[in-house]
C-alpha atoms as a PDB file:
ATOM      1  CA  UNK A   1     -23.361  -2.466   7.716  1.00  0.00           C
ATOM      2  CA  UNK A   2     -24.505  -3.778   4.481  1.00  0.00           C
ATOM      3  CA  UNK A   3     -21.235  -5.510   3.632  1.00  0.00           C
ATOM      4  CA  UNK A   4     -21.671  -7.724   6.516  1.00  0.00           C
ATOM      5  CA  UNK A   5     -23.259 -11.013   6.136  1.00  0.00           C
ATOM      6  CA  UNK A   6     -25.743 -12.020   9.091  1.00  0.00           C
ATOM      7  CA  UNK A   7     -23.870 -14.841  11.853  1.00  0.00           C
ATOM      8  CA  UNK A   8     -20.459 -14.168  10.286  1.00  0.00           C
ATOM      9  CA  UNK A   9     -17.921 -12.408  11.652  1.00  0.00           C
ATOM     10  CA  UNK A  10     -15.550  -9.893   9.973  1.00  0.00           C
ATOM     11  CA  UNK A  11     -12.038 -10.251   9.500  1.00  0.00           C
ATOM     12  CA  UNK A  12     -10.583  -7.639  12.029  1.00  0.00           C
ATOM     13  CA  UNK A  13      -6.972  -5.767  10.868  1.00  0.00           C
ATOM     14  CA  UNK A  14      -4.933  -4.065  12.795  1.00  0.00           C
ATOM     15  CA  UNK A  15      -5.468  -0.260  12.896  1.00  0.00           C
ATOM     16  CA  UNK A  16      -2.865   1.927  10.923  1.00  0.00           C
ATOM     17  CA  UNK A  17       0.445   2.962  13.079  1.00  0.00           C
ATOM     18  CA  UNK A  18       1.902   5.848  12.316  1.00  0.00           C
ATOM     19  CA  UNK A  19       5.273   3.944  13.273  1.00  0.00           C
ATOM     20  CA  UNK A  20       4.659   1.169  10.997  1.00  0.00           C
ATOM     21  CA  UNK A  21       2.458   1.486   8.093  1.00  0.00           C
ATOM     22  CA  UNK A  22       2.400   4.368   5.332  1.00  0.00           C
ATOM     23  CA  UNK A  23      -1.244   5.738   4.315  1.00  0.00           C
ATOM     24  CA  UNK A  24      -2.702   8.828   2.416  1.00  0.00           C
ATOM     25  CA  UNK A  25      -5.804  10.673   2.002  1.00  0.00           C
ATOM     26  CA  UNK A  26      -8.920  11.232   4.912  1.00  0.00           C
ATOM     27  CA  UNK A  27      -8.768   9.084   8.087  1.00  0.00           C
ATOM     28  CA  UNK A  28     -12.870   8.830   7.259  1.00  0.00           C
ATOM     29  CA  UNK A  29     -12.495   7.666   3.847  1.00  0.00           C
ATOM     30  CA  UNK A  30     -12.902   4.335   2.706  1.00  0.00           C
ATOM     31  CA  UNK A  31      -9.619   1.987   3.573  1.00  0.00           C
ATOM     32  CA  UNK A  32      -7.915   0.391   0.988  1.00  0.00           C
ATOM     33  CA  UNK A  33      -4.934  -1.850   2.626  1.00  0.00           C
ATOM     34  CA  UNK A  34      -2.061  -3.310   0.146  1.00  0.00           C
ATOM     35  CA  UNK A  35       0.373  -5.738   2.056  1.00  0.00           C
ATOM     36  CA  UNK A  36       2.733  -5.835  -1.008  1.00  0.00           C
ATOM     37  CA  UNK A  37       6.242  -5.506  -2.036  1.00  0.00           C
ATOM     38  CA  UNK A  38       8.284  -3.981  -4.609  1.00  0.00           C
ATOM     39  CA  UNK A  39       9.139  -6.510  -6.893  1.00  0.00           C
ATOM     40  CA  UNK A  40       6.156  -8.262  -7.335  1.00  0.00           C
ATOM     41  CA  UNK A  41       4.469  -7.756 -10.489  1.00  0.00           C
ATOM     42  CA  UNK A  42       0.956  -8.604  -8.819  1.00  0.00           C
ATOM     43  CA  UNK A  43       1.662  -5.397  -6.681  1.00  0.00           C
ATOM     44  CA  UNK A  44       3.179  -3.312  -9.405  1.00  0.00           C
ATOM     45  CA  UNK A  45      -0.431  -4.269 -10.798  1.00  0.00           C
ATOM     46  CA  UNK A  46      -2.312  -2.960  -7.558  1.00  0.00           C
ATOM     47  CA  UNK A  47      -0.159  -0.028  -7.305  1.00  0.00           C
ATOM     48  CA  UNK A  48      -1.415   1.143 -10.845  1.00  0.00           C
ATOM     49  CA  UNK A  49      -5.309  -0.131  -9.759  1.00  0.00           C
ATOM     50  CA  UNK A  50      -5.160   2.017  -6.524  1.00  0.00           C
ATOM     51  CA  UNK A  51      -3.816   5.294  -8.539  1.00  0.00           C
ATOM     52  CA  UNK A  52      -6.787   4.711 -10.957  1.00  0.00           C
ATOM     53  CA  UNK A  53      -9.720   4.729  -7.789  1.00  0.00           C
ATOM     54  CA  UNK A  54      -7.876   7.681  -6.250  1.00  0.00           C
ATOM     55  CA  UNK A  55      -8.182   9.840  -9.664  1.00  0.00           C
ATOM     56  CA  UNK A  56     -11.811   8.338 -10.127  1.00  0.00           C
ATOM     57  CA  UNK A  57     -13.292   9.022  -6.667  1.00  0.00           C
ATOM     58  CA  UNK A  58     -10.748  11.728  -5.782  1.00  0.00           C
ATOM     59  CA  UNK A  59     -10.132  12.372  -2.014  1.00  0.00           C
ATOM     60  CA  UNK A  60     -12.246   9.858  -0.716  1.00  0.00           C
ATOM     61  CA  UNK A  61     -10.113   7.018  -0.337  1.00  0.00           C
ATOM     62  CA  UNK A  62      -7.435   6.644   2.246  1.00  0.00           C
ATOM     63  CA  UNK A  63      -4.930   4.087   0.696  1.00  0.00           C
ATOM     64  CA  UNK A  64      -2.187   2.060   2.961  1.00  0.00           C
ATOM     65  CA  UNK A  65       1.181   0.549   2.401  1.00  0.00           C
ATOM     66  CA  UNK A  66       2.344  -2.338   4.285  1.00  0.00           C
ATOM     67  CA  UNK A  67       5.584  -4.152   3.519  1.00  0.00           C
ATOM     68  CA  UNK A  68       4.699  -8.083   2.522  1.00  0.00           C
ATOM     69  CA  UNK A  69       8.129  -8.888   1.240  1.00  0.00           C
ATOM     70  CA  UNK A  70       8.462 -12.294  -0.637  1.00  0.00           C
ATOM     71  CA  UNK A  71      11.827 -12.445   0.002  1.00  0.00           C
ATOM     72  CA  UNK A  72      12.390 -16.099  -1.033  1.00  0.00           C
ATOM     73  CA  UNK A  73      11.205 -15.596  -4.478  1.00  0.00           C
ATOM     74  CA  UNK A  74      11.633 -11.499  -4.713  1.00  0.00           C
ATOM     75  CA  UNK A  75      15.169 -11.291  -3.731  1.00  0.00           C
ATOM     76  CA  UNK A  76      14.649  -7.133  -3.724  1.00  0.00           C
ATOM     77  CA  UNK A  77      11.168  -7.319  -2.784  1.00  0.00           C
ATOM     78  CA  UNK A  78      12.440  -5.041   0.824  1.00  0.00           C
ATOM     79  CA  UNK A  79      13.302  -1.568  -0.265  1.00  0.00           C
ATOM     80  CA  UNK A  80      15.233   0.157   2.250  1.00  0.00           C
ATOM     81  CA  UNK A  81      15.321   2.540   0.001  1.00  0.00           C
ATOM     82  CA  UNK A  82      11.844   3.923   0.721  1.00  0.00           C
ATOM     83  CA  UNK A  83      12.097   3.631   4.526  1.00  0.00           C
ATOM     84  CA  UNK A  84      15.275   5.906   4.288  1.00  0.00           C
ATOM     85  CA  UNK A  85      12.405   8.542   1.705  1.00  0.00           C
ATOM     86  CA  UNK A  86      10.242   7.881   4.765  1.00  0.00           C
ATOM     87  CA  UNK A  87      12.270   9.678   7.164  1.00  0.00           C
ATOM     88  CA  UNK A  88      12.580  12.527   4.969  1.00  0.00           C
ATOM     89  CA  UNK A  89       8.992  13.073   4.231  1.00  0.00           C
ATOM     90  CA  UNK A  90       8.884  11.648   0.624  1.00  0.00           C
ATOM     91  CA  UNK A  91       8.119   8.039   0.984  1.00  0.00           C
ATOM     92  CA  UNK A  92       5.184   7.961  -1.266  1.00  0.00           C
ATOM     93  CA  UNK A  93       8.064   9.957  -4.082  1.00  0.00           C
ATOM     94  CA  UNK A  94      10.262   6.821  -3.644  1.00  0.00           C
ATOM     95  CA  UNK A  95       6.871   4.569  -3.840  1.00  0.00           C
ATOM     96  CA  UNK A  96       5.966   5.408  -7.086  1.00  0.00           C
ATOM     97  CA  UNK A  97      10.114   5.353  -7.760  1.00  0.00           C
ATOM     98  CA  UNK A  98      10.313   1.688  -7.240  1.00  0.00           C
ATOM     99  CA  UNK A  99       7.215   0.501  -8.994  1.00  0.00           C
ATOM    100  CA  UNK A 100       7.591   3.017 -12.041  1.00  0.00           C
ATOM    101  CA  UNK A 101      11.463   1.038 -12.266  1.00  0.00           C
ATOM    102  CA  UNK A 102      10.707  -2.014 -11.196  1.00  0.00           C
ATOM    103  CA  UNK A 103      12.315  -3.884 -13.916  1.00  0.00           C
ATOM    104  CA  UNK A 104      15.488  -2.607 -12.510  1.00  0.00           C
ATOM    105  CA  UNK A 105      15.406  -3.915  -9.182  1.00  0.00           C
END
């Protein structure tokens, strides 16, 4: 791999679990991984970023959600809110929800 650098290892992540995390687009397309939470302006930041490289490179980015709540200084950072869109099929819907709003948290 030409991202690799010789003698040093990479940093290994856990795969994707269909239980746990929330992801989009090909299983072979490039991974990008956001451990972020909803009232975090840094994320509100990467959640705009990642919609831009989806429209630029279209389908060939699989993009994945993983709760990183800040609780102590983002007292709303956990939205059960988009767990409970989860189980109906429209987390991504309550996704873009929270960070369009997230003033309002």
């Amino acid at each position: 791999m030409r991202d690799q650098l010789p003698g040093r290892r990479q940093p290994a992540l856990a795969p994707l679990d269909d239980d746990f995390d929330h992801f989009r687009g090909p299983a072979g397309g490039r991974l990008i991984l956001e451990y972020g939470d909803y009232e975090c302006p840094y994320s509100r930041r990467a959640y705009r970023e990642v919609q831009r490289v989806e429209e630029e490179l279209g389908g060939g980015i699989r993009f994945a959600f993983r709760y990183f709540p800040l609780t102590e200084i983002h007292p709303h950072a956990f939205a059960a809110a988009a767990e409970a869109a989860a189980r109906q099929g429209r987390f991504w819907d309550m996704h873009n929800l929270l960070f369009r709003h997230q003033r309002a948290l």
